[in-house]
C-alpha atoms as a PDB file:
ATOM      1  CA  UNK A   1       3.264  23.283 -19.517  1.00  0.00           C
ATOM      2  CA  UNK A   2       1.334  23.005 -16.498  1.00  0.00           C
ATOM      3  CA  UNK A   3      -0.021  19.296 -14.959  1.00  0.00           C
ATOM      4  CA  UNK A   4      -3.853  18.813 -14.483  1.00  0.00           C
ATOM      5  CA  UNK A   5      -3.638  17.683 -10.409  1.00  0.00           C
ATOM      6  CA  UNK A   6      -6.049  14.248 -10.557  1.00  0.00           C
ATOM      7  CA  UNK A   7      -8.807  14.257  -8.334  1.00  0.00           C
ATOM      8  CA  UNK A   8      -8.928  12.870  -4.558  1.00  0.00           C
ATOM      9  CA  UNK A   9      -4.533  13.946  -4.724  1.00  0.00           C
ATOM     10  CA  UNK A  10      -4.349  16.279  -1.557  1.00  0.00           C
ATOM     11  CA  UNK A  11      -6.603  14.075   0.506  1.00  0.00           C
ATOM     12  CA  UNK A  12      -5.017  10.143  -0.475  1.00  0.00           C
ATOM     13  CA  UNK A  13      -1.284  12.294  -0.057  1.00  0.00           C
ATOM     14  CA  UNK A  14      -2.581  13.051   3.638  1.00  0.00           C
ATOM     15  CA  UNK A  15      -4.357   9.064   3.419  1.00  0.00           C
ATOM     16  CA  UNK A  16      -0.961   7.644   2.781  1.00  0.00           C
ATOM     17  CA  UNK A  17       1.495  10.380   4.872  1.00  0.00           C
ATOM     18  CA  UNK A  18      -1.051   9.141   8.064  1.00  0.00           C
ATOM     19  CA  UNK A  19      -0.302   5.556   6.947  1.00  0.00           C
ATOM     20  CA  UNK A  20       3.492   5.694   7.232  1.00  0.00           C
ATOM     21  CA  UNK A  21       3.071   7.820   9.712  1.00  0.00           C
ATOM     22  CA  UNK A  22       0.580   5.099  12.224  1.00  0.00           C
ATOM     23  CA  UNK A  23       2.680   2.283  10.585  1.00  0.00           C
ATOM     24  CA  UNK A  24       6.201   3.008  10.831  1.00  0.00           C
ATOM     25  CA  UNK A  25       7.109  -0.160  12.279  1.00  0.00           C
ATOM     26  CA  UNK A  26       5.296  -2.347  10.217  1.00  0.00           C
ATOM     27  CA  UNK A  27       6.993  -0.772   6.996  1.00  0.00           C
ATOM     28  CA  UNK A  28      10.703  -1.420   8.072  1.00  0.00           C
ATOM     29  CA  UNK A  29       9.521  -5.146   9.282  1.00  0.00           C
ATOM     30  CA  UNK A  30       9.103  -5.489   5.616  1.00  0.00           C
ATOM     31  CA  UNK A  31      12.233  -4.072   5.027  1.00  0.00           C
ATOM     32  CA  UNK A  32      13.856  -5.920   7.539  1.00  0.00           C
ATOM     33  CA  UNK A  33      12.151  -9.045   6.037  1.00  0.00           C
ATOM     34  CA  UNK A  34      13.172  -8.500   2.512  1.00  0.00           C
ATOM     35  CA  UNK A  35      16.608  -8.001   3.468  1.00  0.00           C
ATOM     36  CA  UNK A  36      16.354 -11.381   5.082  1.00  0.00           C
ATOM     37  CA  UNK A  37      15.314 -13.216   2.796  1.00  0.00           C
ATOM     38  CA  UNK A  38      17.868 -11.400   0.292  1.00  0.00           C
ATOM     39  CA  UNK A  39      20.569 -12.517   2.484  1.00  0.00           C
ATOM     40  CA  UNK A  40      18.784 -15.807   3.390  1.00  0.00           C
ATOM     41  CA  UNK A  41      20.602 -19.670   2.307  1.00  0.00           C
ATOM     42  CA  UNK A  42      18.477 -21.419  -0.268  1.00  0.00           C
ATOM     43  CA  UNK A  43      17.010 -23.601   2.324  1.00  0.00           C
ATOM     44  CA  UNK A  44      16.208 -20.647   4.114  1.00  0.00           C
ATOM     45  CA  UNK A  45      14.963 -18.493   1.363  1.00  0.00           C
ATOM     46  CA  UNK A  46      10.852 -19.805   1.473  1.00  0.00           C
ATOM     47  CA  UNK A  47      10.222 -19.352   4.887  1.00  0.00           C
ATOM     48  CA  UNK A  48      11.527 -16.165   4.718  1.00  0.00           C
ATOM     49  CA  UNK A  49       9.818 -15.271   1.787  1.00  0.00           C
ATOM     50  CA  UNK A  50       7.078 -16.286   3.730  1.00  0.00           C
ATOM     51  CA  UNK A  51       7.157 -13.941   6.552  1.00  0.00           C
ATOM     52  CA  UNK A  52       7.751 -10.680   3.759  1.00  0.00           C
ATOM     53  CA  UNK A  53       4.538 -11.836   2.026  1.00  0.00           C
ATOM     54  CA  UNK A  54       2.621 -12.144   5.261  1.00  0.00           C
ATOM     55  CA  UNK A  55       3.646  -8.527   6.369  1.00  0.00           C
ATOM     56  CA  UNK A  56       3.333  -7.081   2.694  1.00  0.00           C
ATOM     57  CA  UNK A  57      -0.010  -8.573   2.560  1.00  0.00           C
ATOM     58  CA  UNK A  58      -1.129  -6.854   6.175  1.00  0.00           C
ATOM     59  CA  UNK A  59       0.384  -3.707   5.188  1.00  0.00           C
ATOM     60  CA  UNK A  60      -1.932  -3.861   1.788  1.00  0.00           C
ATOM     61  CA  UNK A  61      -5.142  -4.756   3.651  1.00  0.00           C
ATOM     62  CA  UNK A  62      -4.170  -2.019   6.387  1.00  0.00           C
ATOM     63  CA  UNK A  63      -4.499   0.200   3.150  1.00  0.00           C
ATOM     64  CA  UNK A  64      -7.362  -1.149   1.693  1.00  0.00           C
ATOM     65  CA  UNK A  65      -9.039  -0.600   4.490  1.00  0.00           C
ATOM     66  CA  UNK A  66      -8.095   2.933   5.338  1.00  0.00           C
ATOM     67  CA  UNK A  67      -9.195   3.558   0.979  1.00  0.00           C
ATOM     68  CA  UNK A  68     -12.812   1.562   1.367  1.00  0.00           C
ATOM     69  CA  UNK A  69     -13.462   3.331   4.502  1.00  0.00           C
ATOM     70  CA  UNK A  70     -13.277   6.716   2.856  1.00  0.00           C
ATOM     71  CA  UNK A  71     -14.606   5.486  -0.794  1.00  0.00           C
ATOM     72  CA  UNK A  72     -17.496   4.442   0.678  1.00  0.00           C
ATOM     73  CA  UNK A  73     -19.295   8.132   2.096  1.00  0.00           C
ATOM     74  CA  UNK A  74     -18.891   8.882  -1.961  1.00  0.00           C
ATOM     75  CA  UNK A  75     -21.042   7.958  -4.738  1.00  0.00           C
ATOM     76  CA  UNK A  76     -20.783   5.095  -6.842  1.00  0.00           C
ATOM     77  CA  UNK A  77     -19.516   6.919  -9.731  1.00  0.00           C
ATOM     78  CA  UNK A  78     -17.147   8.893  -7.497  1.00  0.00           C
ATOM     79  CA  UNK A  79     -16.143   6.235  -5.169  1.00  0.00           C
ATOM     80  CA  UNK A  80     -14.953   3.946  -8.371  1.00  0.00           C
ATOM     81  CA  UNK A  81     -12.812   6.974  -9.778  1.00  0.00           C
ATOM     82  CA  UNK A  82     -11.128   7.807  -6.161  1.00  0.00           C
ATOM     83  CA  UNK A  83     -10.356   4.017  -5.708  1.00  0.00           C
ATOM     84  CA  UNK A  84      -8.581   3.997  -8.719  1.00  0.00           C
ATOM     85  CA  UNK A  85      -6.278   7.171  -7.899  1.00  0.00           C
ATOM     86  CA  UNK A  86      -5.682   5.622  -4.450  1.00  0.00           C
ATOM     87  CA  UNK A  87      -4.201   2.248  -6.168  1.00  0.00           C
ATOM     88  CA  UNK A  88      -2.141   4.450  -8.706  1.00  0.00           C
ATOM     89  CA  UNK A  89      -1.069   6.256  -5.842  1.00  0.00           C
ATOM     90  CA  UNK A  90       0.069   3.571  -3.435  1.00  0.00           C
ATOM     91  CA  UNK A  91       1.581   1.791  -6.159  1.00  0.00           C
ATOM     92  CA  UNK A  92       3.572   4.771  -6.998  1.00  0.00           C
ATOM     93  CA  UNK A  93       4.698   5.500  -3.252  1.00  0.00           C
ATOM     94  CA  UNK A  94       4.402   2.652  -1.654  1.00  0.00           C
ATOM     95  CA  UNK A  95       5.384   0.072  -4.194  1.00  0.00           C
ATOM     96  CA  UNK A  96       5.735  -3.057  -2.067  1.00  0.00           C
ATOM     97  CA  UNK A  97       2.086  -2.569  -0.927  1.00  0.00           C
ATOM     98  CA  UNK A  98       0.898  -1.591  -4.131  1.00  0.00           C
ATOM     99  CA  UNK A  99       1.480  -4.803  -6.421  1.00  0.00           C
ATOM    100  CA  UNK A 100      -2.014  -6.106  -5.255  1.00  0.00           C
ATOM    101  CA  UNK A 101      -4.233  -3.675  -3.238  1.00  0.00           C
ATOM    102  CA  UNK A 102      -6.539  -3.441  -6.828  1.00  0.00           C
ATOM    103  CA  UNK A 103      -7.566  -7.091  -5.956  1.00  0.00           C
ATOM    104  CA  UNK A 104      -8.915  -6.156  -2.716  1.00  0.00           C
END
């Protein structure tokens, strides 16, 4: 049986290997946050849920930014149907980043 590839794959593959490529650091800062606030005392816990959200969310809207930038030199039409394989795809790789980059 042989798979379909979807549309936009080879160049939101190269989108997202530049993206953990240019952001490295800010990836295992999330790491290093979540495991912080795993290990954290319950009266630790918030604010250290606080600083994973804040670097999940600027890792999302680093990605958002790097999808609208190329979604919008397509058409409408086209642009809607790449932004939607970009989401899949980031939710699929890149999990953590992925949970709400449809909302922006």
């Amino acid at each position: 049986m042989r798979f379909r590839r979807q549309p936009f794959d080879d160049v939101i593959q190269r989108q997202l290997d530049l993206f953990e490529r240019e952001h490295a650091d800010l990836i295992a800062e999330c790491e290093r946050a979540e495991k912080a606030y795993n290990a954290a005392d319950r009266d630790e816990a918030e604010e250290r849920y606080g600083d994973y959200v804040d670097l999940v969310e600027t890792g999302t809207e680093t990605l958002a930014d790097l999808r609208d930038a190329f979604k919008w030199t397509l058409d409408e039409d086209t642009a809607e149907t790449y932004e939607e394989a970009f989401n899949r795809s980031v939710a699929r790789r890149l999990p953590r980043f992925g949970l709400e980059i449809a909302d922006r």
